[in-house]
PDB file of N, CA and C in Angstrom:
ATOM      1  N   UNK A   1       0.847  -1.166   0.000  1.00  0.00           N
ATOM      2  CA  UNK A   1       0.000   0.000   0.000  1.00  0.00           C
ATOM      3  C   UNK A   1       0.890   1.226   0.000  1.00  0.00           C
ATOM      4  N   UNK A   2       0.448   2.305  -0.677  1.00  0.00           N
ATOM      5  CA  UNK A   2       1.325   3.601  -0.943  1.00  0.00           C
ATOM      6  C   UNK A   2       0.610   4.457  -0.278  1.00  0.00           C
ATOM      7  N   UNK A   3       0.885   5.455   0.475  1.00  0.00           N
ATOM      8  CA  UNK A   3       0.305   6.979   0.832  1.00  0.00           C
ATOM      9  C   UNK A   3       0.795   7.862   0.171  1.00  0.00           C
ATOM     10  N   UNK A   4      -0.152   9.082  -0.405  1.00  0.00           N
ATOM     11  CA  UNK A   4       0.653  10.102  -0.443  1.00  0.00           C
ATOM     12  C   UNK A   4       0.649  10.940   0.697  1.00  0.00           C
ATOM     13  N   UNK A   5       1.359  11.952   0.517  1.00  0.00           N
ATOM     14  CA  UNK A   5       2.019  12.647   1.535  1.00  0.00           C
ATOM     15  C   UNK A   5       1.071  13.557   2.132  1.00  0.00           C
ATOM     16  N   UNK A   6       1.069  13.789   3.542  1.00  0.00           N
ATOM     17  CA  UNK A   6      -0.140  14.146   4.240  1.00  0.00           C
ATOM     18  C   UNK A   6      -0.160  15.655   4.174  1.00  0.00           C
ATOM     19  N   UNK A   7      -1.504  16.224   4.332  1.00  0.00           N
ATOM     20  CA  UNK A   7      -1.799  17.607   3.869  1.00  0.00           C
ATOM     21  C   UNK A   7      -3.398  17.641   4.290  1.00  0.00           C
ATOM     22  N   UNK A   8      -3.827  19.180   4.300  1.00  0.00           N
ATOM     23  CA  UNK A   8      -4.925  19.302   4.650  1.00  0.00           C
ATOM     24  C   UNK A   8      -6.289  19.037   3.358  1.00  0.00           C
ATOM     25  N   UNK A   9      -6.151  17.982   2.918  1.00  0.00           N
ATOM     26  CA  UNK A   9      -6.970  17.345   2.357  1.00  0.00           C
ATOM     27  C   UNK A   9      -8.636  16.843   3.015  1.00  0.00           C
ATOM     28  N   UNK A  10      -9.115  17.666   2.001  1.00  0.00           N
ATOM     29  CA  UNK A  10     -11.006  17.426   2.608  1.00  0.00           C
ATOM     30  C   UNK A  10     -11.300  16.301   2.448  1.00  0.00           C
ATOM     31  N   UNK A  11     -10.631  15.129   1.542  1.00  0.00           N
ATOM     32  CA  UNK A  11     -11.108  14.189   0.726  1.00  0.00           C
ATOM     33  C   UNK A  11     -10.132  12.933   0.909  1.00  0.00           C
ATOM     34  N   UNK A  12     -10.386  11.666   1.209  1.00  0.00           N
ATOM     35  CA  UNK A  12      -9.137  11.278   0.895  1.00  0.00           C
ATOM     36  C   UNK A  12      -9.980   9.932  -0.034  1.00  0.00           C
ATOM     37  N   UNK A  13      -9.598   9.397  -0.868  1.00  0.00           N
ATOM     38  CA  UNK A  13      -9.829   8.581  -1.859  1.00  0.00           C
ATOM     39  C   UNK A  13      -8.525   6.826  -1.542  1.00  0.00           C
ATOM     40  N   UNK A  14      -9.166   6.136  -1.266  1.00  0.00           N
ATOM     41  CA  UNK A  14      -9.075   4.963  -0.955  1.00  0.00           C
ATOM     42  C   UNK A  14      -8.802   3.881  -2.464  1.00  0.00           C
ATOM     43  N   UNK A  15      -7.877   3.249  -2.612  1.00  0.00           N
ATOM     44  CA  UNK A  15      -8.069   2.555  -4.020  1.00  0.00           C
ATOM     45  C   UNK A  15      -7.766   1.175  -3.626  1.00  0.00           C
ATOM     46  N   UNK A  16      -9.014   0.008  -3.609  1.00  0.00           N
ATOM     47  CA  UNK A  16      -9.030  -1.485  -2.928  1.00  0.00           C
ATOM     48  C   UNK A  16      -9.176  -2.128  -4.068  1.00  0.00           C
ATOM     49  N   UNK A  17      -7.983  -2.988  -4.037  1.00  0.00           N
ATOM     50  CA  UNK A  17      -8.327  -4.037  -5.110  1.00  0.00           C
ATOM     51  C   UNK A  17      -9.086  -4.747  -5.368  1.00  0.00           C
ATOM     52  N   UNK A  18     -10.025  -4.890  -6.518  1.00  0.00           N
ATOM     53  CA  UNK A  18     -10.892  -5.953  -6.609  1.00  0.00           C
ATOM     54  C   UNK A  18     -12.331  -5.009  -6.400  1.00  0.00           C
ATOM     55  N   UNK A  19     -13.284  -5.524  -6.180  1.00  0.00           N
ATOM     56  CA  UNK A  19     -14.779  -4.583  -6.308  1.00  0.00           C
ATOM     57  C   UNK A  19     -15.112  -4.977  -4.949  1.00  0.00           C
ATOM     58  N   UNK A  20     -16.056  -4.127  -4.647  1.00  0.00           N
ATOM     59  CA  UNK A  20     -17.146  -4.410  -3.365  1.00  0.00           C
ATOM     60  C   UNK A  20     -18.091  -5.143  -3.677  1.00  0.00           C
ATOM     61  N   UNK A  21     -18.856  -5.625  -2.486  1.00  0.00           N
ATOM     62  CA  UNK A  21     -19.700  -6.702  -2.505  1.00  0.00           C
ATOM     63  C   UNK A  21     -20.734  -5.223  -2.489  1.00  0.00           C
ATOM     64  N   UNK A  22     -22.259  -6.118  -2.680  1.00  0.00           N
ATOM     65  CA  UNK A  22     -23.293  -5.052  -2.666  1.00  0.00           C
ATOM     66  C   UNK A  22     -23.779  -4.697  -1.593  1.00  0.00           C
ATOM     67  N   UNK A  23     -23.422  -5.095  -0.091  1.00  0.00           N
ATOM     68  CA  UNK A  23     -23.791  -5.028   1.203  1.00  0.00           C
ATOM     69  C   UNK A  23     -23.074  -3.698   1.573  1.00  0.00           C
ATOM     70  N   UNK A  24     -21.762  -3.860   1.080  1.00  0.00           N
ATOM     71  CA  UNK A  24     -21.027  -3.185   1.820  1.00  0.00           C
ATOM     72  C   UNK A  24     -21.207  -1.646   0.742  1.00  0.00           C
ATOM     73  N   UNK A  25     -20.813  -1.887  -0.324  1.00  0.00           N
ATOM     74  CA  UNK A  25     -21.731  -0.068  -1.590  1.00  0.00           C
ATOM     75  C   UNK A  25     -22.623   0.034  -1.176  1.00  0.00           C
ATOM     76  N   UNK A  26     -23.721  -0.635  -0.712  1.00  0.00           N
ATOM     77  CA  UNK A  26     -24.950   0.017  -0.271  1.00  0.00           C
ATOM     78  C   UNK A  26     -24.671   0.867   0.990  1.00  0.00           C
ATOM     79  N   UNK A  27     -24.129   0.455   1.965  1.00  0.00           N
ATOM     80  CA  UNK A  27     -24.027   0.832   3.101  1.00  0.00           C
ATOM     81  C   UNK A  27     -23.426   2.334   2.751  1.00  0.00           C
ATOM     82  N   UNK A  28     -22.394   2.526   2.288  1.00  0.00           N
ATOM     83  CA  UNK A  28     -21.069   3.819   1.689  1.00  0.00           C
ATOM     84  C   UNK A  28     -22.155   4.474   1.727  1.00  0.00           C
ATOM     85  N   UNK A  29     -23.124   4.332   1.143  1.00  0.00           N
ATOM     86  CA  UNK A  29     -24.012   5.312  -0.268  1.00  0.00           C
ATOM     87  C   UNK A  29     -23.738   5.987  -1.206  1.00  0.00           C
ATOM     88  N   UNK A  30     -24.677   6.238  -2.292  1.00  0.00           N
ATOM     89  CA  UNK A  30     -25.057   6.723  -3.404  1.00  0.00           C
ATOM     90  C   UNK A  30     -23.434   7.416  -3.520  1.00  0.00           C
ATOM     91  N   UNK A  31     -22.649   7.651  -4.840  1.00  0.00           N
ATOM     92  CA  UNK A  31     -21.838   8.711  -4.986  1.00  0.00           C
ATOM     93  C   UNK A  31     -20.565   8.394  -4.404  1.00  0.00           C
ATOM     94  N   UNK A  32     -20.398   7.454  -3.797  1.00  0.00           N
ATOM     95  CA  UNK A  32     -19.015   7.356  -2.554  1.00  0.00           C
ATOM     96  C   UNK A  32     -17.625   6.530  -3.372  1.00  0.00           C
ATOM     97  N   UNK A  33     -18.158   5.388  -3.991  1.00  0.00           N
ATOM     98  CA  UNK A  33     -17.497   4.154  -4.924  1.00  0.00           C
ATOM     99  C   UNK A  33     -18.009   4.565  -6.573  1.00  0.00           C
ATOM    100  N   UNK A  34     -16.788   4.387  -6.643  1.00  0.00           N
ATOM    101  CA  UNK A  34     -16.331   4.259  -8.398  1.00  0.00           C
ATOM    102  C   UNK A  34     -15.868   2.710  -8.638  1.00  0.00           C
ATOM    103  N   UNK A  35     -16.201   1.782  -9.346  1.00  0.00           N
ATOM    104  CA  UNK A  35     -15.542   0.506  -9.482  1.00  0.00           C
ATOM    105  C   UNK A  35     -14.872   0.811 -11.127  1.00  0.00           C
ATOM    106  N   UNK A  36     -13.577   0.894 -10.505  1.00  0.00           N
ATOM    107  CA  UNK A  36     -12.543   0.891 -12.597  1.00  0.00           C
ATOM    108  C   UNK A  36     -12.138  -0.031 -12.712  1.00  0.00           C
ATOM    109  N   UNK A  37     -12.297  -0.655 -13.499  1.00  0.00           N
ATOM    110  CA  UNK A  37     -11.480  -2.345 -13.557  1.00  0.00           C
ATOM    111  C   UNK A  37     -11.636  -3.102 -12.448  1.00  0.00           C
ATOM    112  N   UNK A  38     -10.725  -3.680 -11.782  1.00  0.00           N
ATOM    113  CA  UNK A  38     -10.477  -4.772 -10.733  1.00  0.00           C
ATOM    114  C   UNK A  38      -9.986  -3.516  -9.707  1.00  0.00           C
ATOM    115  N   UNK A  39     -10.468  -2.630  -9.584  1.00  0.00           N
ATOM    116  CA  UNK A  39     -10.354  -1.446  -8.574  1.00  0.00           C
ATOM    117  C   UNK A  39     -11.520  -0.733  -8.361  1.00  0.00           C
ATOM    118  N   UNK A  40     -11.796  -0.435  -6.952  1.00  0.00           N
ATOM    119  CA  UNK A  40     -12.765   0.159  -6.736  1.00  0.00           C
ATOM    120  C   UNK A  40     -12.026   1.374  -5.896  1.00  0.00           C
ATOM    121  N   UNK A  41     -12.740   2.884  -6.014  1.00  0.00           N
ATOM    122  CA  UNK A  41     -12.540   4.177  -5.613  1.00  0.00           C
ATOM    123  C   UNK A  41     -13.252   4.695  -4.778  1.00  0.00           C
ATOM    124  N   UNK A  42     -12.645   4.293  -3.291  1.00  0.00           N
ATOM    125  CA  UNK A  42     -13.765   4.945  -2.342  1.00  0.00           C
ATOM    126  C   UNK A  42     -13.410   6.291  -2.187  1.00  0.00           C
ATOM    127  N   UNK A  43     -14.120   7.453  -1.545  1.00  0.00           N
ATOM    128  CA  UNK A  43     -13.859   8.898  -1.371  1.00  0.00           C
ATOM    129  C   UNK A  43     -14.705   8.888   0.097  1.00  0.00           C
ATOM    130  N   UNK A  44     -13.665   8.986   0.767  1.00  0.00           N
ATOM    131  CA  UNK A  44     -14.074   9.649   2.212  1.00  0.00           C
ATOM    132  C   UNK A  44     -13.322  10.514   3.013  1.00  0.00           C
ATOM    133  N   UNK A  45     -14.665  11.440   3.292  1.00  0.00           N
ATOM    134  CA  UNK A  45     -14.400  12.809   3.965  1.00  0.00           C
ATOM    135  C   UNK A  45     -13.794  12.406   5.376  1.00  0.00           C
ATOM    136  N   UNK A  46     -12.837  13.181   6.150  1.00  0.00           N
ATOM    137  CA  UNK A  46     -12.809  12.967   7.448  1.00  0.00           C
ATOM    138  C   UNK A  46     -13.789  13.227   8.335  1.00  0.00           C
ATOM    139  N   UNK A  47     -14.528  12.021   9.330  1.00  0.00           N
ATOM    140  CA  UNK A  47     -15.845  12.317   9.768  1.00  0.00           C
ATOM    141  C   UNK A  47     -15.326  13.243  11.380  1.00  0.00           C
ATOM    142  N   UNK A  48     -16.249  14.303  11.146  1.00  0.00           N
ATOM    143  CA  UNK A  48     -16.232  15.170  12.354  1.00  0.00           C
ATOM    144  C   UNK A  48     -16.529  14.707  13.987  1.00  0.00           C
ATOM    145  N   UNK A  49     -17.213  13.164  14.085  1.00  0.00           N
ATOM    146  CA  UNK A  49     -17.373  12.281  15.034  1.00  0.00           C
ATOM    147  C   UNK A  49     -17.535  10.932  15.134  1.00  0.00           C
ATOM    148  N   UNK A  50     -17.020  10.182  15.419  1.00  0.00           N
ATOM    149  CA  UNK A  50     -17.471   8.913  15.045  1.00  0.00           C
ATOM    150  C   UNK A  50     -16.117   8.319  14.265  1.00  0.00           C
ATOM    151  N   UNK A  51     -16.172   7.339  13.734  1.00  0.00           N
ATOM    152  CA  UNK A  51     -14.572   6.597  12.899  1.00  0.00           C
ATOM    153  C   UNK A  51     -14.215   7.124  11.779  1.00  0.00           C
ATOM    154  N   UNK A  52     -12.820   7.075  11.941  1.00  0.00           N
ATOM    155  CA  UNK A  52     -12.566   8.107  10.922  1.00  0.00           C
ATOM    156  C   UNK A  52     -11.694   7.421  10.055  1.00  0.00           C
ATOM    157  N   UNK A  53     -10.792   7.586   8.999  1.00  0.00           N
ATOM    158  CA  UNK A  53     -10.092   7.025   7.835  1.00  0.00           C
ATOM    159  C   UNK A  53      -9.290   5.858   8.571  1.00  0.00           C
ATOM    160  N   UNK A  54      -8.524   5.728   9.716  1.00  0.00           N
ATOM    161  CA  UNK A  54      -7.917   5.068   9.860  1.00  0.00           C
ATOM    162  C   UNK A  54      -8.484   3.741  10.354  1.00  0.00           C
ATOM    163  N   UNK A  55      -9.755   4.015  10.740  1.00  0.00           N
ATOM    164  CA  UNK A  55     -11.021   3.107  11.598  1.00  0.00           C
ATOM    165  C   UNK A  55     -11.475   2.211  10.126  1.00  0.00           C
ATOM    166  N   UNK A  56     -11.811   3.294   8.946  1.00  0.00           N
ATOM    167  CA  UNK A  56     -12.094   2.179   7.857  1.00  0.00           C
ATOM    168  C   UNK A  56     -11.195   1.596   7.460  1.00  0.00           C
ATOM    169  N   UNK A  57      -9.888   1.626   7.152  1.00  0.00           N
ATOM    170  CA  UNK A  57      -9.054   1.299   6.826  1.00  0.00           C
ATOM    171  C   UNK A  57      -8.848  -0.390   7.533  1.00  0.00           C
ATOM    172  N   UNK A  58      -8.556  -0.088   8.860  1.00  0.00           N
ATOM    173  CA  UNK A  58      -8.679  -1.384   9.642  1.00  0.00           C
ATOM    174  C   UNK A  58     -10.138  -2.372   8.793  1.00  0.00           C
ATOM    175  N   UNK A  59     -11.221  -1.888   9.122  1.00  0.00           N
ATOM    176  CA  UNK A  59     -12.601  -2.330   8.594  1.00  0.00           C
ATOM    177  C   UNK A  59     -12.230  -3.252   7.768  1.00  0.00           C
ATOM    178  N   UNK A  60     -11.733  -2.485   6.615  1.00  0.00           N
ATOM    179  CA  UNK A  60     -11.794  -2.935   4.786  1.00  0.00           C
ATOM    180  C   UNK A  60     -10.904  -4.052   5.185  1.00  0.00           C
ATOM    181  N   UNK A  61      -9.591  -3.970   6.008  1.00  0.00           N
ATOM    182  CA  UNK A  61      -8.484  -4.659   6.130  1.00  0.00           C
ATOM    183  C   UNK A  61      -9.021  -5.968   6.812  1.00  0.00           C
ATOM    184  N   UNK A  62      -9.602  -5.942   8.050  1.00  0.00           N
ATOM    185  CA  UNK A  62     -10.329  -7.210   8.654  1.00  0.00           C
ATOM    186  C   UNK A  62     -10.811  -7.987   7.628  1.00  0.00           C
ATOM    187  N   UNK A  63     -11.833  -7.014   6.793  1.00  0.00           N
ATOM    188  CA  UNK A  63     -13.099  -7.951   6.248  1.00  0.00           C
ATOM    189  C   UNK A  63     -12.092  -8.846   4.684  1.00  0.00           C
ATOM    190  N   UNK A  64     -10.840  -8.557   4.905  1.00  0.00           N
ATOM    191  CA  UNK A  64      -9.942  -8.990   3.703  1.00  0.00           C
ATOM    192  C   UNK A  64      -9.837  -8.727   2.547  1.00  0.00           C
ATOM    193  N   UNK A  65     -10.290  -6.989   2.681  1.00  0.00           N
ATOM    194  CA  UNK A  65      -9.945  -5.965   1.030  1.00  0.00           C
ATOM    195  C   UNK A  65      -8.388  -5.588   1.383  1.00  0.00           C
ATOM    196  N   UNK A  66      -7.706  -5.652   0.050  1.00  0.00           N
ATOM    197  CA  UNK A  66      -6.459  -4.966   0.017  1.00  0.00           C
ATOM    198  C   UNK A  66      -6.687  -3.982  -0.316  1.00  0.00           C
ATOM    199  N   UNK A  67      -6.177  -2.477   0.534  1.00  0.00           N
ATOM    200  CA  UNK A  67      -5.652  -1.354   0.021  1.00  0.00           C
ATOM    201  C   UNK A  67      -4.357  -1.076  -0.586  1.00  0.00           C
ATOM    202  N   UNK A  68      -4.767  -0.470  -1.546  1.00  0.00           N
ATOM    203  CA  UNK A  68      -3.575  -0.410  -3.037  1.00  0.00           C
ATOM    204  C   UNK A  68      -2.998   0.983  -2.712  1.00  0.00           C
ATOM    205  N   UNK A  69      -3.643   1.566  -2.282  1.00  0.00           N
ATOM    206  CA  UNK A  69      -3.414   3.351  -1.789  1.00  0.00           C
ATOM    207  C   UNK A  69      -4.521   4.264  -1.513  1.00  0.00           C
ATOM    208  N   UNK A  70      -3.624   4.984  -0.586  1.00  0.00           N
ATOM    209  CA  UNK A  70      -4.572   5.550   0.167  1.00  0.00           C
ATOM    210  C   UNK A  70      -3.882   7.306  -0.295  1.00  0.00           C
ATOM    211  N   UNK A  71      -4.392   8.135  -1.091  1.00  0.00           N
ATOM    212  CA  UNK A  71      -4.490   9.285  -1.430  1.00  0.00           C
ATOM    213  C   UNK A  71      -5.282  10.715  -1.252  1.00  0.00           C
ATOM    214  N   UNK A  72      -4.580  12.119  -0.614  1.00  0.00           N
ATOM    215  CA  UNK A  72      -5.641  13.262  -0.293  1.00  0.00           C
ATOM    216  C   UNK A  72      -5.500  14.234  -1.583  1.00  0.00           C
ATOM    217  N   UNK A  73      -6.974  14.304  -1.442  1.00  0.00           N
ATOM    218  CA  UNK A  73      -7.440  14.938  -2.893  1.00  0.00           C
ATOM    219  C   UNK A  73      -8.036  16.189  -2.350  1.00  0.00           C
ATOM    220  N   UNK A  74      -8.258  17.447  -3.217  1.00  0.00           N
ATOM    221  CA  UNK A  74      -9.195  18.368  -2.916  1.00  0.00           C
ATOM    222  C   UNK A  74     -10.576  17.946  -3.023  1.00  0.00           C
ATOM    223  N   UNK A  75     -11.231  18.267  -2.141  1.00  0.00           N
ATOM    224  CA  UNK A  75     -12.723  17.978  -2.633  1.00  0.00           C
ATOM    225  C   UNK A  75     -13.537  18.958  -3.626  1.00  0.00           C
ATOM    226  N   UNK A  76     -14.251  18.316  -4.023  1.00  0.00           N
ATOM    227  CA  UNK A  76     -15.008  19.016  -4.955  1.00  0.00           C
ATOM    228  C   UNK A  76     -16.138  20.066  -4.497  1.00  0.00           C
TER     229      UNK A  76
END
């Protein structure tokens, strides 16, 4: 897994190999996942309470998704 380099990024975009199941895109919601090829593009904001990037990260990692990289983007 690669990071880029940390910064005050609104956005950070997640890239897991392989696609999501439909339990788990449903849950994200609407707008969150991009699936490109054998990659799927999550985009999550840092949550103001509650688990935050490093909390999903573990998540995805338990449930046995590989993260390919973890990147901060401007948000839109």
């Amino acid at each position: 897994m690669t990071r880029s380099r940390p910064g005050r990024a609104l956005v950070y975009e997640l890239a897991i190999a392989g696609r999501l199941g439909p339990v788990l895109t449903h849950a994200l919601g609407p707008g969150v996942t991009a699936t490109l090829r054998e990659q799927t593009i999550l985009r999550v904001r840092p949550a103001a309470s509650g688990p935050g990037v490093p909390e999903l990260v573990a998540l995805l990692e338990n449930e046995g998704l590989e993260i390919d990289e973890i990147s901060s983007v401007p948000a839109r």
